[in-house]
Protein backbone atom coordinates (compact mmCIF):
# COMPACT_ATOMS: atom_id res chain seq x y z
CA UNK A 1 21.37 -14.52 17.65
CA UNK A 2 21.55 -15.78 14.02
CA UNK A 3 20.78 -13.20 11.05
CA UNK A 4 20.73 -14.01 7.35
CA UNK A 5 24.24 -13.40 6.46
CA UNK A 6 24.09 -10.63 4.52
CA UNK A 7 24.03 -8.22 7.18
CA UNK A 8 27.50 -6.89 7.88
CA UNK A 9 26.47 -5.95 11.77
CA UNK A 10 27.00 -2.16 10.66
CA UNK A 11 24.59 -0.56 12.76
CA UNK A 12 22.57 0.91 9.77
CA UNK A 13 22.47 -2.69 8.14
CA UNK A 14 21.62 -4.47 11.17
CA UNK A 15 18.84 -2.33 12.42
CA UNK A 16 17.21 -2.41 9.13
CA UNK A 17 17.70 -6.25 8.93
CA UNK A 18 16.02 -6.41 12.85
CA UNK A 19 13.14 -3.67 12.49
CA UNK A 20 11.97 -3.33 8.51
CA UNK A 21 13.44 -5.72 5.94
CA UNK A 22 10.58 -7.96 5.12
CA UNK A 23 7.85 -6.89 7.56
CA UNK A 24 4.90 -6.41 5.33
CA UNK A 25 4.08 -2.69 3.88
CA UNK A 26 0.82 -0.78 3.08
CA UNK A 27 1.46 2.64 3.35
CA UNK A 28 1.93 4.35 0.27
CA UNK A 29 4.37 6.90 0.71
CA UNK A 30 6.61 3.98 2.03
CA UNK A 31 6.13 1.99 -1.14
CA UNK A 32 6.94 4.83 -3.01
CA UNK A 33 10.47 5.56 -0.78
CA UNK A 34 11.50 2.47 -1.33
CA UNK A 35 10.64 1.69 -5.03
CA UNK A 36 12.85 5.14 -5.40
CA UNK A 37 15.41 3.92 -3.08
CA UNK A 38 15.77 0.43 -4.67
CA UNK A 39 16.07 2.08 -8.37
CA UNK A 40 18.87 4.19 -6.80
CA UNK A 41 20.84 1.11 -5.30
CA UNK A 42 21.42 0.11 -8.94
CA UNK A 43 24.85 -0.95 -9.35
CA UNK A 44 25.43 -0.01 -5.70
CA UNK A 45 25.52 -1.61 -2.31
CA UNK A 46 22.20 -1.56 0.28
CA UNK A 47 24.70 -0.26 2.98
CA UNK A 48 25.52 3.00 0.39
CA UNK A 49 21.56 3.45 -0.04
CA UNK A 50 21.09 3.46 3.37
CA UNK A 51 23.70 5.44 4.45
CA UNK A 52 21.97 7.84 2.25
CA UNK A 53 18.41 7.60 3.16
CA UNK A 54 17.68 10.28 5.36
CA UNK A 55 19.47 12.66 2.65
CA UNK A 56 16.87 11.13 0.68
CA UNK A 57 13.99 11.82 2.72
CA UNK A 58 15.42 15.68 2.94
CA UNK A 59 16.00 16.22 -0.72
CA UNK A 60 13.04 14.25 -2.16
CA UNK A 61 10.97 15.99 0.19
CA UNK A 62 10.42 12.74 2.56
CA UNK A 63 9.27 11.17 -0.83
CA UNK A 64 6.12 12.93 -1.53
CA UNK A 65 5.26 11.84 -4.44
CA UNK A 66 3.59 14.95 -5.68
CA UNK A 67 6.05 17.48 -4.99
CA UNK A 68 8.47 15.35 -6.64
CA UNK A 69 6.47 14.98 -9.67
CA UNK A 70 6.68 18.61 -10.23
CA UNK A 71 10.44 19.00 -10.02
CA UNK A 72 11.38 21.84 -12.18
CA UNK A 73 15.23 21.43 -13.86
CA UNK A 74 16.10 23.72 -11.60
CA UNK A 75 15.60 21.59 -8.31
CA UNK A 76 16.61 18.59 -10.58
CA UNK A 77 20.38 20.04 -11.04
CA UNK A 78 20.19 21.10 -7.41
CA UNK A 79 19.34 17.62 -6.48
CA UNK A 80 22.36 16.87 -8.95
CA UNK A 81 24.66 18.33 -6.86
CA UNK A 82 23.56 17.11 -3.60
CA UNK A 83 25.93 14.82 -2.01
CA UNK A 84 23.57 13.37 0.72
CA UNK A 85 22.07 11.52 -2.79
CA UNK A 86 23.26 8.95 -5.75
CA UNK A 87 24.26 11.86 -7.85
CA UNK A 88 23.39 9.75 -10.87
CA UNK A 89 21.28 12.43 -13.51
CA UNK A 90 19.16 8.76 -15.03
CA UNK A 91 18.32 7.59 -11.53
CA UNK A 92 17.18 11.28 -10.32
CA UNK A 93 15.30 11.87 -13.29
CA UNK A 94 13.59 8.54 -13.21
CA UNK A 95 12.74 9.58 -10.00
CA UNK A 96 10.37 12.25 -11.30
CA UNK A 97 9.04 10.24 -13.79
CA UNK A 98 8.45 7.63 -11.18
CA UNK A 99 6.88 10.35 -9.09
CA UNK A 100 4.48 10.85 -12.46
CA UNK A 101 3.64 7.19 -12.98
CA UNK A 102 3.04 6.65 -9.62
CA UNK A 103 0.36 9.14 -8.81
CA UNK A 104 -1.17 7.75 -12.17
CA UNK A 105 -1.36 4.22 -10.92
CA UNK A 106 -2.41 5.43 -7.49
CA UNK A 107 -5.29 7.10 -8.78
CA UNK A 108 -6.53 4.82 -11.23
CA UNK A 109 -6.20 1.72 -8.16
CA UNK A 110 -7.42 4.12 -5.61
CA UNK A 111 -3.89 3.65 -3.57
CA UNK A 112 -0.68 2.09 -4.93
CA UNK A 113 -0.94 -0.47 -2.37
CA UNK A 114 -3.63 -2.52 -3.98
CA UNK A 115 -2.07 -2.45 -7.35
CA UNK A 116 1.70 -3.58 -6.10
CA UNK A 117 0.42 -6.21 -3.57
CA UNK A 118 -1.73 -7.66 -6.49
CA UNK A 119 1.37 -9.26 -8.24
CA UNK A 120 1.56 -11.51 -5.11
CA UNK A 121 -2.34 -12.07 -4.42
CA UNK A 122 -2.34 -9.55 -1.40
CA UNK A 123 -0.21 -11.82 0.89
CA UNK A 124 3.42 -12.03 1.34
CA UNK A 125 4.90 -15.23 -0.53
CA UNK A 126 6.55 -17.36 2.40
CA UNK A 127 10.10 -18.61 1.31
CA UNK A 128 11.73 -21.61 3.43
CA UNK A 129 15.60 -20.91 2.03
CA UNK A 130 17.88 -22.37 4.55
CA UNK A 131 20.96 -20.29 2.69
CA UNK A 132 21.51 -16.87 1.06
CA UNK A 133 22.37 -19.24 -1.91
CA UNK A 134 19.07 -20.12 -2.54
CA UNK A 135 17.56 -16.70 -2.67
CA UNK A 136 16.37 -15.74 -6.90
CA UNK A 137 17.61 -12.93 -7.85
CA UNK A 138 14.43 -12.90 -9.57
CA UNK A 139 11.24 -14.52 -10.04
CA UNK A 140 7.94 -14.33 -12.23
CA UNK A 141 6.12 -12.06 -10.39
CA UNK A 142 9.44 -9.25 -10.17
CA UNK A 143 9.17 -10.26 -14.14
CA UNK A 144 5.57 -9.34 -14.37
CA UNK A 145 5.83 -6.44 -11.64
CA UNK A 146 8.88 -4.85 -13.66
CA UNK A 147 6.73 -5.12 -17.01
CA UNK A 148 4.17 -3.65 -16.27
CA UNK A 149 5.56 -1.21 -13.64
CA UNK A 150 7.82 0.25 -17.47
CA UNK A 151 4.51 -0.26 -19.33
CA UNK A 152 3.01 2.34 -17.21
CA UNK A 153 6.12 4.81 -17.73
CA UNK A 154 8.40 3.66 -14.69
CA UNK A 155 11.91 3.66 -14.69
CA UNK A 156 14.66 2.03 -13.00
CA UNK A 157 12.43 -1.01 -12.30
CA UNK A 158 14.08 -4.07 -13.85
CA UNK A 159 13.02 -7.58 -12.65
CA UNK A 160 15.75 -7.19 -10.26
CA UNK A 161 15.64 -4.19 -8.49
CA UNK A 162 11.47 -5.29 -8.70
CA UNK A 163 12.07 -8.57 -6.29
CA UNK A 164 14.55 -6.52 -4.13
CA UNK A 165 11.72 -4.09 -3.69
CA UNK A 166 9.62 -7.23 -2.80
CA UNK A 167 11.97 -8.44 -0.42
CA UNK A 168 12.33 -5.09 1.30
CA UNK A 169 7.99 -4.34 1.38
CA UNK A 170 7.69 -8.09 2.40
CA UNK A 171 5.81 -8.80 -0.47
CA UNK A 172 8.13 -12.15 0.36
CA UNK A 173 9.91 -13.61 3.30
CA UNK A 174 13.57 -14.51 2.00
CA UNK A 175 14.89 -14.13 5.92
CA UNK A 176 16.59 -17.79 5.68
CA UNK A 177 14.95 -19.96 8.45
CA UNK A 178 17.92 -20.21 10.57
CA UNK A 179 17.24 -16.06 11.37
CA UNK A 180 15.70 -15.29 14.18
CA UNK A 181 13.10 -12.71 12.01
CA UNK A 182 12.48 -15.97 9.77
CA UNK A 183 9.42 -16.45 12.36
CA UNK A 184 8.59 -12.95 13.30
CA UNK A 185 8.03 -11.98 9.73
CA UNK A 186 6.13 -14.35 8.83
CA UNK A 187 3.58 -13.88 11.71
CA UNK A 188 2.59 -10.41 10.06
């Protein structure tokens, strides 16, 4: 069974590769997890960040948005100490200012989902890449997401870590077309 080769076969890496990376998401909390997730991978590896999800989910309060938007210092250097997370005191802060801009932009578009999926039209953008090679690191619409995600207070969200988010909601399909979820993913 061919995967893109980035997976490592560790069982984390490969399950996510088989079961979520790319499949299209609409559910907000979900956005949310991973636009907090992917600003936390920053500098790391994927296989750290999720080795280190579900100690997410239990210290951000399985990424609800509003609890974590009232954070007091207190929880913050709590969360600071916590070695389940990226003990990194700019990406957990960002997180509650995330937490902030994103109930902002949720209730001025009603849900986050139909602001984020607007910088690709609504539908996932189908790649064709036959190698990792080809995959951008970047593109325009991770360059438009990430400005306007910071001109609405967000942190964290760099054009980068913006098209890895993209990659991981399936706001694109960058499974190469030699792996076997190439054609599942792009049925949704």
């Amino acid at each position: 069974m061919n995967r893109c080769s980035w997976v490592k076969l560790t069982t984390l890496e490969t399950a996510y590769h088989d079961q979520e990376w790319g499949v299209p998401i609409h559910d907000d909390r979900l956005l949310f997890e991973f636009l907090i997730l992917e600003g936390a991978q920053a500098g790391l590896s994927w296989s750290t960040i999720l080795a280190k999800r579900e100690g997410y989910r239990k210290a951000f309060d399985d990424f609800n948005a509003k609890k974590i938007a009232s954070y007091s210092e207190k929880k913050i250097a709590k969360l600071l100490a916590n070695p389940a997370i990226v003990r990194n005191k700019l990406k957990v802060n960002a997180s509650v200012v995330n937490a902030k801009a994103f109930l902002q932009t949720q209730a001025e578009f009603g849900c986050f989902d139909t602001y984020i999926w607007s910088f690709v039209k609504g539908k996932p953008i189908q790649n064709k890449w036959t190698s990792i090679k080809e995959v951008p690191a970047s593109t325009n619409e991770s360059d438009l997401m990430s400005k306007d995600l910071k001109k609405r207070g967000f942190k964290f969200v760099g054009s980068t870590i913006c098209y890895a988010f993209m990659q991981a909601v399936g706001m694109v399909n960058d499974h190469t077309t030699n792996c076997f979820r190439y054609a599942e993913v792009k049925r949704y």
